[in-house]
C-alpha atoms as a PDB file:
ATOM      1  CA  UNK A   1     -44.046  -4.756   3.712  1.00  0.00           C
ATOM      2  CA  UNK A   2     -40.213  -4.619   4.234  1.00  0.00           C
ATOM      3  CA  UNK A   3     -38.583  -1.797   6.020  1.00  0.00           C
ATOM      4  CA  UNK A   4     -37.017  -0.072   3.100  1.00  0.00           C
ATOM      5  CA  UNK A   5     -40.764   0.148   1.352  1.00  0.00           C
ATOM      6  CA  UNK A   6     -41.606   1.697   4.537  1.00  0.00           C
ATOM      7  CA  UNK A   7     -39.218   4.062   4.506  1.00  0.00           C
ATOM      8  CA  UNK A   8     -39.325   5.333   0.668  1.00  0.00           C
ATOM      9  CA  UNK A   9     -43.548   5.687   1.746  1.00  0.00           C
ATOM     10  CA  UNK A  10     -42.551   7.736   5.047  1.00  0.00           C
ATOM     11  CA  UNK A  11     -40.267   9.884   2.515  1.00  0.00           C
ATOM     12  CA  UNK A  12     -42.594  10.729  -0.310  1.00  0.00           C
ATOM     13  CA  UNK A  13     -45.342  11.498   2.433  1.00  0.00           C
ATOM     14  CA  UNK A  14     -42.931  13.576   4.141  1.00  0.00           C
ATOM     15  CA  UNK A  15     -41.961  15.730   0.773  1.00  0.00           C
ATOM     16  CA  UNK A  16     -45.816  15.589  -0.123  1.00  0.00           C
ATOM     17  CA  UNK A  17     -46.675  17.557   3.208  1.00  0.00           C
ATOM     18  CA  UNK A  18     -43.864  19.388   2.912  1.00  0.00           C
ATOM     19  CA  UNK A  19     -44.666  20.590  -1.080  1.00  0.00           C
ATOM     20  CA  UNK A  20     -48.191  20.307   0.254  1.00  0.00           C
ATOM     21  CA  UNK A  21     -47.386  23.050   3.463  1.00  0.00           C
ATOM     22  CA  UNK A  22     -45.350  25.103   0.723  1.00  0.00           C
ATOM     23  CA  UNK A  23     -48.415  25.781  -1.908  1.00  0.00           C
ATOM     24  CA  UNK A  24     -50.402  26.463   0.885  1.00  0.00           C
ATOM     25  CA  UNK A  25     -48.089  29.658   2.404  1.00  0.00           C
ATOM     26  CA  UNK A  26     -46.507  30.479  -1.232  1.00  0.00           C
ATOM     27  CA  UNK A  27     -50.545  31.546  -1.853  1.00  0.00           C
ATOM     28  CA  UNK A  28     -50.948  33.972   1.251  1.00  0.00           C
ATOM     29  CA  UNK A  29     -47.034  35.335   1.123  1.00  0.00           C
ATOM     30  CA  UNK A  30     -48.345  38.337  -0.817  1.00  0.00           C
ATOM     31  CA  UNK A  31     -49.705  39.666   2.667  1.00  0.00           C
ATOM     32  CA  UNK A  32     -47.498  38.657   4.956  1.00  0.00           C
ATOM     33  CA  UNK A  33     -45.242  41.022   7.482  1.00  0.00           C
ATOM     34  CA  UNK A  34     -41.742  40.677   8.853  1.00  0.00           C
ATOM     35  CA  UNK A  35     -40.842  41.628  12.505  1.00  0.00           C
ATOM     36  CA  UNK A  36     -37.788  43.433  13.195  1.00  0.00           C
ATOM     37  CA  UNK A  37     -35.964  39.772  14.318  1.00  0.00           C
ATOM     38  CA  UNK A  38     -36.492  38.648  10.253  1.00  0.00           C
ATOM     39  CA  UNK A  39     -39.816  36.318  11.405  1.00  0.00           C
ATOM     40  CA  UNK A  40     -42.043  36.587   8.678  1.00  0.00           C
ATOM     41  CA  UNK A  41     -45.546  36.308   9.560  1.00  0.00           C
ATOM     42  CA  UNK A  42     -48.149  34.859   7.249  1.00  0.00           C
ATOM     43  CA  UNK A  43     -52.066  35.275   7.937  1.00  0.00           C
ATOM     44  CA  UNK A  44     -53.569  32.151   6.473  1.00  0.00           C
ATOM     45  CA  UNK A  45     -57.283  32.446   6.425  1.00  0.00           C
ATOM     46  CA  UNK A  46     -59.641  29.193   7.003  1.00  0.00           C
ATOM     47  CA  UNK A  47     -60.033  26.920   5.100  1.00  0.00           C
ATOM     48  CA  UNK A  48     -56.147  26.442   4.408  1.00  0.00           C
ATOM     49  CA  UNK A  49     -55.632  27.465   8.294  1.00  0.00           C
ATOM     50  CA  UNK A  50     -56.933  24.143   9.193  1.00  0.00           C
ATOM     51  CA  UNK A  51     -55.286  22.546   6.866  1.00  0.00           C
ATOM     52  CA  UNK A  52     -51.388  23.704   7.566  1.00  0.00           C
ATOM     53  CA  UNK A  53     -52.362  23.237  11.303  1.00  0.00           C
ATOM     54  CA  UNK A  54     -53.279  19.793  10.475  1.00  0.00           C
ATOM     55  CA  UNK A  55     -50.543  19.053   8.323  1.00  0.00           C
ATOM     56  CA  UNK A  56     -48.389  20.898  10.892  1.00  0.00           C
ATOM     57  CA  UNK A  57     -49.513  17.881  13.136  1.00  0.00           C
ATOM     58  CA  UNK A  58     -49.047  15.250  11.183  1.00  0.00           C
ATOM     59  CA  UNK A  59     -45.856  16.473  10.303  1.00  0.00           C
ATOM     60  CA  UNK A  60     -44.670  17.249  14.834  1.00  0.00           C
ATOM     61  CA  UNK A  61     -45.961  13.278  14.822  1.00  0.00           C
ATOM     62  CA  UNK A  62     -43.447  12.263  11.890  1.00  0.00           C
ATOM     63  CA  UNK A  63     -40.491  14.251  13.060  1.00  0.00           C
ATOM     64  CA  UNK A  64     -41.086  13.713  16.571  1.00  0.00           C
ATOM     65  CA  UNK A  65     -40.757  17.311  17.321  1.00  0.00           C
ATOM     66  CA  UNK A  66     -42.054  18.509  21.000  1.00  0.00           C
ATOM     67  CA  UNK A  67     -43.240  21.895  22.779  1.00  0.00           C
ATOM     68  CA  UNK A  68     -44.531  23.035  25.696  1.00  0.00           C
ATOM     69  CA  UNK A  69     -47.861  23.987  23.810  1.00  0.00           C
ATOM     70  CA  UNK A  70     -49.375  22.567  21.007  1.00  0.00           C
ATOM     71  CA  UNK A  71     -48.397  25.789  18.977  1.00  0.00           C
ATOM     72  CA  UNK A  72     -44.793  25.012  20.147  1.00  0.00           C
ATOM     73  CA  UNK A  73     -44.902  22.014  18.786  1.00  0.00           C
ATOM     74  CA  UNK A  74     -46.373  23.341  15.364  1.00  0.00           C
ATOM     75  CA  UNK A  75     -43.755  26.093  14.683  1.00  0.00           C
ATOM     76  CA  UNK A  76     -40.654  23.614  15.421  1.00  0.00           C
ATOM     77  CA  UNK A  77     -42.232  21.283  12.816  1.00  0.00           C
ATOM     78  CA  UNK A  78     -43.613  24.521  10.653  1.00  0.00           C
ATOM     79  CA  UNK A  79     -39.264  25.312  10.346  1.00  0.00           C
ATOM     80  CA  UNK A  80     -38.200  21.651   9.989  1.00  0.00           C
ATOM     81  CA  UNK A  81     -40.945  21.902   6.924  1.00  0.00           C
ATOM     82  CA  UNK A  82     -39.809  25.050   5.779  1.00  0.00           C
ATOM     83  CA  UNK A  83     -36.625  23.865   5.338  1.00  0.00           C
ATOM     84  CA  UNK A  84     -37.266  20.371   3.706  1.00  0.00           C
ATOM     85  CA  UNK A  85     -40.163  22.789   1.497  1.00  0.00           C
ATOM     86  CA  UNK A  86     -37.012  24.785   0.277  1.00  0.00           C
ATOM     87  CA  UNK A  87     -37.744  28.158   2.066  1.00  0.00           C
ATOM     88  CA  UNK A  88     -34.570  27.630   3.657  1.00  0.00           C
ATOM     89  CA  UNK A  89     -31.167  28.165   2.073  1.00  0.00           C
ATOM     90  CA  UNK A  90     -30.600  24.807   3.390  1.00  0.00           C
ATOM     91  CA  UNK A  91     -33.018  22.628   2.118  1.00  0.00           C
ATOM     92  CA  UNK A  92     -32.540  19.402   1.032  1.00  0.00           C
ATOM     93  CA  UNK A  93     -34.759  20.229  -1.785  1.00  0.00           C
ATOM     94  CA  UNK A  94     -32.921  23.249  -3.116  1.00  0.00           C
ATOM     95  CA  UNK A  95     -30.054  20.712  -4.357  1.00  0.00           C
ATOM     96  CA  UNK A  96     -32.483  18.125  -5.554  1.00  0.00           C
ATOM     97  CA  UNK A  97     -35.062  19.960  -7.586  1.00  0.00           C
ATOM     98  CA  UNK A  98     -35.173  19.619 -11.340  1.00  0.00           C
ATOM     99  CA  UNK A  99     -35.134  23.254 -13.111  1.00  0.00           C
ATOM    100  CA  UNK A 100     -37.994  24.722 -14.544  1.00  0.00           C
ATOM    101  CA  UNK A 101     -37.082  26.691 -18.196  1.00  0.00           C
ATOM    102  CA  UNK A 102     -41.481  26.717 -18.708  1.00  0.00           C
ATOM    103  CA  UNK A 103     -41.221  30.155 -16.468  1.00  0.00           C
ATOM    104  CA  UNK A 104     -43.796  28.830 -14.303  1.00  0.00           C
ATOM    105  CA  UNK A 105     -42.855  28.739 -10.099  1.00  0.00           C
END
């Protein structure tokens, strides 16, 4: 496999887990509470707990991110998600995604 294959496979993984991370909180956001800083905090309930932590992992591994703690390491990659995801006003995905006119979301 070249390099460039291998890079358009790490990309469409990397938007997959990031979509993937996105469903996942979108369905718990009806619950969720905001601290006086602006956090927003989001109780997701096993089984999609385990599976944002593990995506959170596989995701820390892919963007090389690092912490002191394992749950460090989990929230930086949780925002670098977050903002590929499009929960960001900065996400790369906010410019790039096709409109919807269907009214679905």
């Amino acid at each position: 496999m070249i390099a460039s294959e291998r890079f358009e496979r790490a990309a469409v993984l990397g938007v997959a887990v990031a979509e993937e991370t996105r469903r996942l909180l979108s369905r718990h956001l009806e619950d969720r509470e905001e601290d006086a800083d602006g956090t927003v905090l989001v109780d997701v309930p096993y089984p999609d707990a385990a599976v944002v932590a593990t995506l959170l992992d596989v995701a820390a591994e892919c963007f090389g991110e690092r912490g002191s703690s394992v749950e460090e390491t989990r929230q930086a990659a949780l925002e670098t998600l977050l903002q590929l995801a499009g929960f960001d006003e900065e996400s790369q995905l906010n410019r790039a995604a096709p409109s919807r006119d269907d009214g679905r979301r």
